[in-house]
PDB file of N, CA and C in Angstrom:
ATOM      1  N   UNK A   1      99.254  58.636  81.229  1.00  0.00           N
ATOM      2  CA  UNK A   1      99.548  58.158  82.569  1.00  0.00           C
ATOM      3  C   UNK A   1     101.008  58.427  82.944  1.00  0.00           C
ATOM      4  N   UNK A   2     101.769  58.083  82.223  1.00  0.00           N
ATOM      5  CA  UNK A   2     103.143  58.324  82.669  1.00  0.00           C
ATOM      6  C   UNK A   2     103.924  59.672  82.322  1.00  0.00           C
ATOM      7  N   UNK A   3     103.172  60.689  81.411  1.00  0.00           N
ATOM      8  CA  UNK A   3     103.360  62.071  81.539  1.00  0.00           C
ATOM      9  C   UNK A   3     102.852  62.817  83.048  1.00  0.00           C
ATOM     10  N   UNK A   4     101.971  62.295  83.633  1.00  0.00           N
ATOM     11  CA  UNK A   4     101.418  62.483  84.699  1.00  0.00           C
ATOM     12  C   UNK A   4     102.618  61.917  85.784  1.00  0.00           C
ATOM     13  N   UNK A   5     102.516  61.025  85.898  1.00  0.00           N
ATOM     14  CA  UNK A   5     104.067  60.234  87.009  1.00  0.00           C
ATOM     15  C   UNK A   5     104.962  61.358  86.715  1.00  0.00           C
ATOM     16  N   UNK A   6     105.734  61.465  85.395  1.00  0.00           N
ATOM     17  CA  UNK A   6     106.501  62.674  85.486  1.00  0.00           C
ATOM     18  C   UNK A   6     106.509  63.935  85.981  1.00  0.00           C
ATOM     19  N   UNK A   7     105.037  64.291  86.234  1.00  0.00           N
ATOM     20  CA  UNK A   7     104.998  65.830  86.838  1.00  0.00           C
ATOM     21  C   UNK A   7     104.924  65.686  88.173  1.00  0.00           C
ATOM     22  N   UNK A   8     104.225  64.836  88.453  1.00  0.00           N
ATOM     23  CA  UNK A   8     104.089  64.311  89.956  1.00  0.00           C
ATOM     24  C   UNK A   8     105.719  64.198  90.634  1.00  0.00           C
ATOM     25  N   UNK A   9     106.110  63.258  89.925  1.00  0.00           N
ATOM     26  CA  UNK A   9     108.010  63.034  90.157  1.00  0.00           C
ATOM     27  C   UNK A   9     108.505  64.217  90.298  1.00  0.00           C
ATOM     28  N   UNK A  10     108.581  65.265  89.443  1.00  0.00           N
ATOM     29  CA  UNK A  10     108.821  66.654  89.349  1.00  0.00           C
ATOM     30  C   UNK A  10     109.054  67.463  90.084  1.00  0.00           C
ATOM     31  N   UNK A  11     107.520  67.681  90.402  1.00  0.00           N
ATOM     32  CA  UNK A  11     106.637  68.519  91.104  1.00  0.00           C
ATOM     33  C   UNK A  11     107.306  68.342  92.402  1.00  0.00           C
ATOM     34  N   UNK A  12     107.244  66.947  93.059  1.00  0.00           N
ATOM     35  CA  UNK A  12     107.824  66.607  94.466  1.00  0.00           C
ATOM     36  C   UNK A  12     108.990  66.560  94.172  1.00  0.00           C
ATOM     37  N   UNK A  13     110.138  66.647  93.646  1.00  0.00           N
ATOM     38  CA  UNK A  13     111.700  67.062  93.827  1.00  0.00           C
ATOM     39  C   UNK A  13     112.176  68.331  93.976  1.00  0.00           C
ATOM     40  N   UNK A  14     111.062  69.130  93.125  1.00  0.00           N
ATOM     41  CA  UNK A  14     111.124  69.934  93.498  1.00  0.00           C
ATOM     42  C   UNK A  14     110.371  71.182  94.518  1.00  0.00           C
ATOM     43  N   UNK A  15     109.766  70.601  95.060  1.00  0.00           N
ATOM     44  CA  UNK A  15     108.931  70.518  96.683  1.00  0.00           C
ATOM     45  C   UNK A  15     110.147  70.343  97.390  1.00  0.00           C
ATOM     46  N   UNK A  16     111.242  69.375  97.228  1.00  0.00           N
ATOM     47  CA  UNK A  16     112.001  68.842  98.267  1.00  0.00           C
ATOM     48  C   UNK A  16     113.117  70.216  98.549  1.00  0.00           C
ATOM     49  N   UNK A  17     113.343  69.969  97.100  1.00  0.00           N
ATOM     50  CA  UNK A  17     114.804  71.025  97.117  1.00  0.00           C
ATOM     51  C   UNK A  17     114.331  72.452  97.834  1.00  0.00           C
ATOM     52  N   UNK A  18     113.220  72.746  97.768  1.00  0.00           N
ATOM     53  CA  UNK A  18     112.861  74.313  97.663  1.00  0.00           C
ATOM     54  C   UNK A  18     112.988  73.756  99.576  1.00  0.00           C
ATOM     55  N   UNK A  19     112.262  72.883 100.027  1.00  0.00           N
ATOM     56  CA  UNK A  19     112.033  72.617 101.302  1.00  0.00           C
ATOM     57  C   UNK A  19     113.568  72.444 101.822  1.00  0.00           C
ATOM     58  N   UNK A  20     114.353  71.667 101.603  1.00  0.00           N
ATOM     59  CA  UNK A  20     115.946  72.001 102.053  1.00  0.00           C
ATOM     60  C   UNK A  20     117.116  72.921 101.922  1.00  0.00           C
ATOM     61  N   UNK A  21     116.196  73.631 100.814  1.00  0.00           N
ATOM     62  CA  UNK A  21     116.915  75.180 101.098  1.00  0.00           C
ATOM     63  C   UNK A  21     116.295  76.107 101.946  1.00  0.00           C
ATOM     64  N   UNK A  22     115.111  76.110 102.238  1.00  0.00           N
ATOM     65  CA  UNK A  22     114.487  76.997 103.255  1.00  0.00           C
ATOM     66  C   UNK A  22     115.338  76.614 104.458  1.00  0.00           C
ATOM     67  N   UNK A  23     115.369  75.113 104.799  1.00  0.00           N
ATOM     68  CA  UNK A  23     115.714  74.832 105.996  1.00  0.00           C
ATOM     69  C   UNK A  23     117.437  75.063 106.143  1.00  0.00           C
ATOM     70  N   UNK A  24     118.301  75.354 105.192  1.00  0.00           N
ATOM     71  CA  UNK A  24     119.621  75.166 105.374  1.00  0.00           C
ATOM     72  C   UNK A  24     119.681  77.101 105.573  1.00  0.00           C
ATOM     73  N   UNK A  25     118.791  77.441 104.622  1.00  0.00           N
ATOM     74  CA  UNK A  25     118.660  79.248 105.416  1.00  0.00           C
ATOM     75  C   UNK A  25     118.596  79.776 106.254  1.00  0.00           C
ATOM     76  N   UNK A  26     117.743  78.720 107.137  1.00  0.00           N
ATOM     77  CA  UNK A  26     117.353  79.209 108.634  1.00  0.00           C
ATOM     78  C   UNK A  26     118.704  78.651 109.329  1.00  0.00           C
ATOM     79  N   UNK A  27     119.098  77.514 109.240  1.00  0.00           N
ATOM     80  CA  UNK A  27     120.395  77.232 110.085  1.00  0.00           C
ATOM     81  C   UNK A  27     121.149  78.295 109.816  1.00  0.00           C
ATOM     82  N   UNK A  28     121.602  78.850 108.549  1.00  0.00           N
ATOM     83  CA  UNK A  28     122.478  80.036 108.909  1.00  0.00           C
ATOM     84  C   UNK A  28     122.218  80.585 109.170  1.00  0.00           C
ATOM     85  N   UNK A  29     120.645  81.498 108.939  1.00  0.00           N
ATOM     86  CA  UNK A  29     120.414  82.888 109.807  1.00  0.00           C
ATOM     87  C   UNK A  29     120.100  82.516 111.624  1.00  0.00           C
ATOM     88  N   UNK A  30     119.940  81.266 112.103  1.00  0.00           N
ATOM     89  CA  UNK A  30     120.320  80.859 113.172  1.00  0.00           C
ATOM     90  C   UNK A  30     121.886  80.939 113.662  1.00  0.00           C
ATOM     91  N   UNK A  31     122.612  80.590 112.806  1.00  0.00           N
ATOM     92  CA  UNK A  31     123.881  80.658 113.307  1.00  0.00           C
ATOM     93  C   UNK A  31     124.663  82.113 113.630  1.00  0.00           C
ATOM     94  N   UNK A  32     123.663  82.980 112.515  1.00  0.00           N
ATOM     95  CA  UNK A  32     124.661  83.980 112.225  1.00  0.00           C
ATOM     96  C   UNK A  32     124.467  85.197 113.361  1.00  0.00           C
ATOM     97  N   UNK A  33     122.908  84.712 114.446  1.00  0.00           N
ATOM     98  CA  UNK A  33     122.512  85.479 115.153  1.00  0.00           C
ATOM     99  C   UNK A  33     123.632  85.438 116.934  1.00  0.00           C
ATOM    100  N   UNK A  34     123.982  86.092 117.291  1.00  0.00           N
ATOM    101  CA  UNK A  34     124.895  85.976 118.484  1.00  0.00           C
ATOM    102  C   UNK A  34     124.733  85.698 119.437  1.00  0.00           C
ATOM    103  N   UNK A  35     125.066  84.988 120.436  1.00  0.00           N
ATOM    104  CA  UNK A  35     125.270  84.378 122.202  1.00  0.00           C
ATOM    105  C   UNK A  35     124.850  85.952 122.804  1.00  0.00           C
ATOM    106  N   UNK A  36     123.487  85.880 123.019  1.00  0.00           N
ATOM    107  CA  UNK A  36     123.626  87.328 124.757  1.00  0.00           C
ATOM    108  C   UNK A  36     123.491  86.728 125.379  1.00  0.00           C
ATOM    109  N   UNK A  37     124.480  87.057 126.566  1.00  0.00           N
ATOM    110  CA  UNK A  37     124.632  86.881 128.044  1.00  0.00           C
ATOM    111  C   UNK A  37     123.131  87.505 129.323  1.00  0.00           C
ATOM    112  N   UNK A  38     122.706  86.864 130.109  1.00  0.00           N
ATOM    113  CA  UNK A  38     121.564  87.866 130.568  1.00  0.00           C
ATOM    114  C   UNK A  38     122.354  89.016 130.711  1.00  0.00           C
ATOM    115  N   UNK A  39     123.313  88.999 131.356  1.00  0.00           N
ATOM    116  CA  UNK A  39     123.804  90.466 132.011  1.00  0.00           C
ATOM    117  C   UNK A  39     123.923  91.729 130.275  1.00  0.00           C
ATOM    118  N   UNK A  40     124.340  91.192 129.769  1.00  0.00           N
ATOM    119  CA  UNK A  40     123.943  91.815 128.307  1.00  0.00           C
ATOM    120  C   UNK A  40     122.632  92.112 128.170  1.00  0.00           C
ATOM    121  N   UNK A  41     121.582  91.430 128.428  1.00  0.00           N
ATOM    122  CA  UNK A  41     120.239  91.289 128.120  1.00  0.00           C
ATOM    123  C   UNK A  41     119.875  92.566 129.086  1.00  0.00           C
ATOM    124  N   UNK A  42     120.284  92.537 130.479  1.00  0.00           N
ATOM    125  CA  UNK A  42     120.117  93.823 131.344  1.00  0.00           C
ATOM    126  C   UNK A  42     120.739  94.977 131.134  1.00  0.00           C
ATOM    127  N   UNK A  43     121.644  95.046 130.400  1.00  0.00           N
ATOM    128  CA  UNK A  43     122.291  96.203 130.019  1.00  0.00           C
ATOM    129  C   UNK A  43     121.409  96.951 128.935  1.00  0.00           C
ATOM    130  N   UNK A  44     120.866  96.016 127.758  1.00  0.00           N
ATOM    131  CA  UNK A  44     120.188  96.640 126.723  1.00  0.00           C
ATOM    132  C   UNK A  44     119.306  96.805 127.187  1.00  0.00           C
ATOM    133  N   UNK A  45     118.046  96.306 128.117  1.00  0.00           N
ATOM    134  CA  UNK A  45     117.122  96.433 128.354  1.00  0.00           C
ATOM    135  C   UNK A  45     116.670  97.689 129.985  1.00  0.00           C
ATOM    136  N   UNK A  46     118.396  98.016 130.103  1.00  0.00           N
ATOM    137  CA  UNK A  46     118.646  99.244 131.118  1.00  0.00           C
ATOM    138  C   UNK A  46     118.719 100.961 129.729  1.00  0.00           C
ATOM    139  N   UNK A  47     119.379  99.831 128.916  1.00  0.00           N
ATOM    140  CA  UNK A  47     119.633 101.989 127.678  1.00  0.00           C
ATOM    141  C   UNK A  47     118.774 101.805 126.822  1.00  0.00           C
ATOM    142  N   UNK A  48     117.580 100.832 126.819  1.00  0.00           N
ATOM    143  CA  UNK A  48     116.565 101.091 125.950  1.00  0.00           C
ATOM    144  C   UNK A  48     115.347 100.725 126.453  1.00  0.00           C
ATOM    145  N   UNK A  49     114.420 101.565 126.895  1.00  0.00           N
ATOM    146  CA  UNK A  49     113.507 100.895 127.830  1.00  0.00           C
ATOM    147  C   UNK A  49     111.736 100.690 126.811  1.00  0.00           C
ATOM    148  N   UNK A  50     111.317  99.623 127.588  1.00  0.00           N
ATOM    149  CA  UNK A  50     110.035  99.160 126.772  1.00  0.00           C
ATOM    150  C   UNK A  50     109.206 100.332 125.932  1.00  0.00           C
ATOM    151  N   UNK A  51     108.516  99.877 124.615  1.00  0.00           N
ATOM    152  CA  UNK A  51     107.928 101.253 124.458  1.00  0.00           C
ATOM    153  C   UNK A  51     107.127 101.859 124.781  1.00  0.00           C
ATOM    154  N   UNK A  52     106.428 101.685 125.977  1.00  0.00           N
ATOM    155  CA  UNK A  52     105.182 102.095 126.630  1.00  0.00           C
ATOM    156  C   UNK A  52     105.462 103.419 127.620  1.00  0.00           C
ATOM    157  N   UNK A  53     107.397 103.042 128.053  1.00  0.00           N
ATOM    158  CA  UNK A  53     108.218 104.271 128.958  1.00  0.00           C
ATOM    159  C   UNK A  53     108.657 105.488 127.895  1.00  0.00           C
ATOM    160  N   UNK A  54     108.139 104.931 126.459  1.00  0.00           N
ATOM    161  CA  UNK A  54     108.347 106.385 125.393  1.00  0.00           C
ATOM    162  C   UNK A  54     107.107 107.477 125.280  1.00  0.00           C
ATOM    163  N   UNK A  55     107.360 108.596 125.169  1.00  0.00           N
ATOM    164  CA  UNK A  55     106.162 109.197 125.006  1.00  0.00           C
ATOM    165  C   UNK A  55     106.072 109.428 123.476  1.00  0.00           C
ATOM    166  N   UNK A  56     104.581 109.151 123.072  1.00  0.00           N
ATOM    167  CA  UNK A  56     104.124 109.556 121.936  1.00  0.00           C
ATOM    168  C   UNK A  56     104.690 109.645 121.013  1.00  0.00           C
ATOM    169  N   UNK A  57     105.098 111.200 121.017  1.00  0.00           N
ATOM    170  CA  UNK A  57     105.715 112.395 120.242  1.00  0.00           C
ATOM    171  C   UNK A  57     107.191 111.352 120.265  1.00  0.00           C
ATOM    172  N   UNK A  58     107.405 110.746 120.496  1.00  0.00           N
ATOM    173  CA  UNK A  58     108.557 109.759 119.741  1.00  0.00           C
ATOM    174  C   UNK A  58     109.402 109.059 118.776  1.00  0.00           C
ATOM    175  N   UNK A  59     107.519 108.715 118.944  1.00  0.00           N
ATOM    176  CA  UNK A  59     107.710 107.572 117.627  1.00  0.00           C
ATOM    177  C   UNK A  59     107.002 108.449 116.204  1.00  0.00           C
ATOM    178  N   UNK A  60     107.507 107.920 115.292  1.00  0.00           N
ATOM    179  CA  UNK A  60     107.270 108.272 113.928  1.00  0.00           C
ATOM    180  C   UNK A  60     106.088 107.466 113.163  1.00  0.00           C
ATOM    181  N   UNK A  61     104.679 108.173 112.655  1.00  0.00           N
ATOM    182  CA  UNK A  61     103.984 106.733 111.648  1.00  0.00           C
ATOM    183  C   UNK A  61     104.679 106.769 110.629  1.00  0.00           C
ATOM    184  N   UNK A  62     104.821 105.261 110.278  1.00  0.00           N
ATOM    185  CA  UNK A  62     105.803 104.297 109.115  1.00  0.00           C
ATOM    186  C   UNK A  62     104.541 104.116 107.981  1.00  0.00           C
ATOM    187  N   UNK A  63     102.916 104.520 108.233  1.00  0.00           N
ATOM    188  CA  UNK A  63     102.370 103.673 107.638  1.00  0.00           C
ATOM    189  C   UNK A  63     102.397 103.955 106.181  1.00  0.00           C
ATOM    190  N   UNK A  64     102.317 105.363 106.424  1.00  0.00           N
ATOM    191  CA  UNK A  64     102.471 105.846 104.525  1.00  0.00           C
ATOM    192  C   UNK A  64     103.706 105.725 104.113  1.00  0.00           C
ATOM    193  N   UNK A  65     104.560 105.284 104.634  1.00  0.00           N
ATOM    194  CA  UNK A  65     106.242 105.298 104.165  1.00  0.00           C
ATOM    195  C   UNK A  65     105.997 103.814 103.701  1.00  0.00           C
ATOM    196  N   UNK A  66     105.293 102.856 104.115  1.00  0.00           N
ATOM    197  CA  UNK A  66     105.062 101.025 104.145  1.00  0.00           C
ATOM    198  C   UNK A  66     104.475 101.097 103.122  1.00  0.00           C
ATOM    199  N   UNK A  67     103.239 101.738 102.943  1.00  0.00           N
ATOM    200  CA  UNK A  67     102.076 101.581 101.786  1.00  0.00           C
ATOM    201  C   UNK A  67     102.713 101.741 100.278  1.00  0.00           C
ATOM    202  N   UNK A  68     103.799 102.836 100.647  1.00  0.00           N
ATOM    203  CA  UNK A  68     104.209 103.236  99.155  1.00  0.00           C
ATOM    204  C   UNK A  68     105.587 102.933  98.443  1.00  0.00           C
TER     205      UNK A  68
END
């Protein structure tokens, strides 16, 4: 019974820790991401336009480069 409490005890501390480091990761990769301005937002979205305004012959398949 109380080898059992111990893993249980365990088990959930370390549930916790793994869970407050995920979350202290995301605050920095939240932090580390930058303030755009809309007018920024219109500028990028003026020198790079959606990909549907690309033709085809553009884009590259990634899939066998992913698979392997």
């Amino acid at each position: 019974m109380e080898v059992q409490m111990l893993r249980d005890t365990i088990r959930q501390s370390v549930r916790e820790v793994l869970r407050e480091e995920r979350e202290e990761r995301l605050s920095l990769f939240l932090a580390l991401i930058p303030i755009v301005s809309d007018k920024d937002i219109h500028k990028i979205e003026a020198k790079f336009p959606t990909p549907s305004k690309y033709a085809p012959e553009e884009f590259t398949d990634m899939t066998d480069w992913i698979k392997s």
